[in-house]
Protein backbone atom coordinates (compact mmCIF):
# COMPACT_ATOMS: atom_id res chain seq x y z
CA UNK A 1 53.99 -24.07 51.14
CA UNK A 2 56.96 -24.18 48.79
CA UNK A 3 59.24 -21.07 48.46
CA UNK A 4 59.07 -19.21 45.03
CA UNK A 5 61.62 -17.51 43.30
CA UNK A 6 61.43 -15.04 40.57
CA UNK A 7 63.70 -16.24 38.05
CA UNK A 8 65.18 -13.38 35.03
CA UNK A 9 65.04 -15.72 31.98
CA UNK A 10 67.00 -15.49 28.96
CA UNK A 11 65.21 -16.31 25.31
CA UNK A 12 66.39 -17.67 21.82
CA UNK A 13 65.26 -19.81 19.43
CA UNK A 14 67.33 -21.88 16.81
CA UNK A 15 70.02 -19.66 14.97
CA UNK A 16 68.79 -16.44 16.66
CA UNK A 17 70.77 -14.74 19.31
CA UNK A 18 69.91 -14.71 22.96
CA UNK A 19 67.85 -11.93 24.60
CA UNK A 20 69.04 -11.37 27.97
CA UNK A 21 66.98 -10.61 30.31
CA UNK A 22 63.87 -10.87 28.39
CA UNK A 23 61.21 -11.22 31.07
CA UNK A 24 60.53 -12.99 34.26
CA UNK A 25 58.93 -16.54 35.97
CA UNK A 26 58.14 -18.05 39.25
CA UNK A 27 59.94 -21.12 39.74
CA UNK A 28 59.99 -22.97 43.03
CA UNK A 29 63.20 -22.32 44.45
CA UNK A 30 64.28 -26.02 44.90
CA UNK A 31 64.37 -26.17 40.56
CA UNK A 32 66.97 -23.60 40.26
CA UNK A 33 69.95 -22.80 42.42
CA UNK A 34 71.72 -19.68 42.48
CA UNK A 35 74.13 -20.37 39.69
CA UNK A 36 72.09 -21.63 37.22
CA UNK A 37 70.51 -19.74 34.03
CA UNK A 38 66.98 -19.68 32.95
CA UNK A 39 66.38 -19.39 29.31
CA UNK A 40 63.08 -19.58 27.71
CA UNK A 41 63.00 -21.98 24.23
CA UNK A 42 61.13 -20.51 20.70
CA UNK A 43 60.47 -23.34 18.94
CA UNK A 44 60.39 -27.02 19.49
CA UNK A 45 63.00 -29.86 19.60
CA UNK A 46 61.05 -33.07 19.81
CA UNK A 47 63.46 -35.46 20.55
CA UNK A 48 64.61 -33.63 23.64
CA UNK A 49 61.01 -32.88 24.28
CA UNK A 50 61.46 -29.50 24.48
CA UNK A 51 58.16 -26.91 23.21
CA UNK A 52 57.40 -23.50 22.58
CA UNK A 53 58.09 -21.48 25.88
CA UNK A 54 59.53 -24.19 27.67
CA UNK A 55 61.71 -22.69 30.64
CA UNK A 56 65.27 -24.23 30.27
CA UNK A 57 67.09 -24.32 33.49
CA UNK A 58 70.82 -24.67 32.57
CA UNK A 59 74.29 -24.76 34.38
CA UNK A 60 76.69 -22.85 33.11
CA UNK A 61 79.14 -24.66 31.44
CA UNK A 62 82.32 -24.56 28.64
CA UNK A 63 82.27 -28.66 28.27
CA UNK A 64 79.50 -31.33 28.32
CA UNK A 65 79.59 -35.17 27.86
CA UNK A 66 78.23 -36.65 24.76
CA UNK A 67 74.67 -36.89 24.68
CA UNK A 68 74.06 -34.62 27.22
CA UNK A 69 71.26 -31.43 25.90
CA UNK A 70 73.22 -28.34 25.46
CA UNK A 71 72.85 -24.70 24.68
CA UNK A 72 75.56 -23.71 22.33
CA UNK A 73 76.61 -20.45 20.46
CA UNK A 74 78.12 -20.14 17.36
CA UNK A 75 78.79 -16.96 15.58
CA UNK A 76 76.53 -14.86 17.79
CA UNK A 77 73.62 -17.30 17.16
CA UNK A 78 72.01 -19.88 19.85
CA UNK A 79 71.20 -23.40 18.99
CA UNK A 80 69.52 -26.33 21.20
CA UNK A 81 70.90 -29.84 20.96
CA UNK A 82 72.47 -32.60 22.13
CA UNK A 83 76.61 -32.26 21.97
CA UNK A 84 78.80 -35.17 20.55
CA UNK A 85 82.41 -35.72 21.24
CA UNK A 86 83.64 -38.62 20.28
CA UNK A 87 86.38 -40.19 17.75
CA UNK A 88 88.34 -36.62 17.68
CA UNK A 89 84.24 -34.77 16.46
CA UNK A 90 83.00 -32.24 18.58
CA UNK A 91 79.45 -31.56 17.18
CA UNK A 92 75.88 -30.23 18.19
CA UNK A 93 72.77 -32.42 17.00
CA UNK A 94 70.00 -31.21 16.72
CA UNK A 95 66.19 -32.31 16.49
CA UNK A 96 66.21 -31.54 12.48
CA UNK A 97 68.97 -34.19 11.30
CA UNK A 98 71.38 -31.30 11.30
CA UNK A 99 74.58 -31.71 12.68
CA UNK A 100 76.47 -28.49 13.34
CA UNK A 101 80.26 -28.47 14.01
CA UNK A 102 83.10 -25.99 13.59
CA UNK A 103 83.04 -23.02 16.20
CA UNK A 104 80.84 -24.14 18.81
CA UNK A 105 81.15 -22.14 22.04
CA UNK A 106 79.12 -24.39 24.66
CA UNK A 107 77.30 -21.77 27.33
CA UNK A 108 75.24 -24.54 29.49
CA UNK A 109 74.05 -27.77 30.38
CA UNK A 110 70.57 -28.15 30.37
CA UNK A 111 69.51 -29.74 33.70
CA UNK A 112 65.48 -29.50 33.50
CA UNK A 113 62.98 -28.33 31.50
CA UNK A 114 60.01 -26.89 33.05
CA UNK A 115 56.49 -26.37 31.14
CA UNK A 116 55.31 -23.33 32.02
CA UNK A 117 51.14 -23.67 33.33
């Protein structure tokens, strides 16, 4: 029988702040390891196929490669997308042909998305 963990999660949706420590999940231990952050997604992204209530397990992080699905802040708000830095941009695309840029603090790497049952 597979070890559980309950995992504090984390929750924003697009342009909304984050709400730490907004509730709690069972994860199997072998999807998150000790140094990684739960957040739980409001709202979809389609291209990233991530839904409503998705559990985002993310590694903290300051950089990220392009293409790679990140969790970004800017001014206070939290946005879902996949980062771009190439040809001297650093931007954040996301799933509704926006493309954000300026101050973009990156917080995490997403490393798996789990559906909750």
């Amino acid at each position: 029988m597979p070890e559980i963990s309950i995992v504090v999660f984390h929750e924003f949706e697009q342009g909304k702040p984050i709400r730490d420590k907004a509730g709690e999940v069972l994860l199997p231990t072998k999807v998150i390891a000790a140094h990684e952050l739960a957040y739980k997604f409001r709202g979809t992204v389609s291209d990233s196929g991530v839904e409503d209530g998705d559990i985002l397990i993310a590694e903290p992080r300051k950089t990220a490669t392009t293409g790679e699905l990140v969790v970004v802040l800017q001014l206070g708000n939290a946005f879902l997308g996949h980062w771009w830095a190439k040809r001297g941009l650093r931007e954040l695309r996301c799933d509704d042909d926006r493309t954000m840029n300026g101050k973009l603090q990156i917080i995490g790497a997403v490393n798996l998305i789990v559906r909750p049952a």
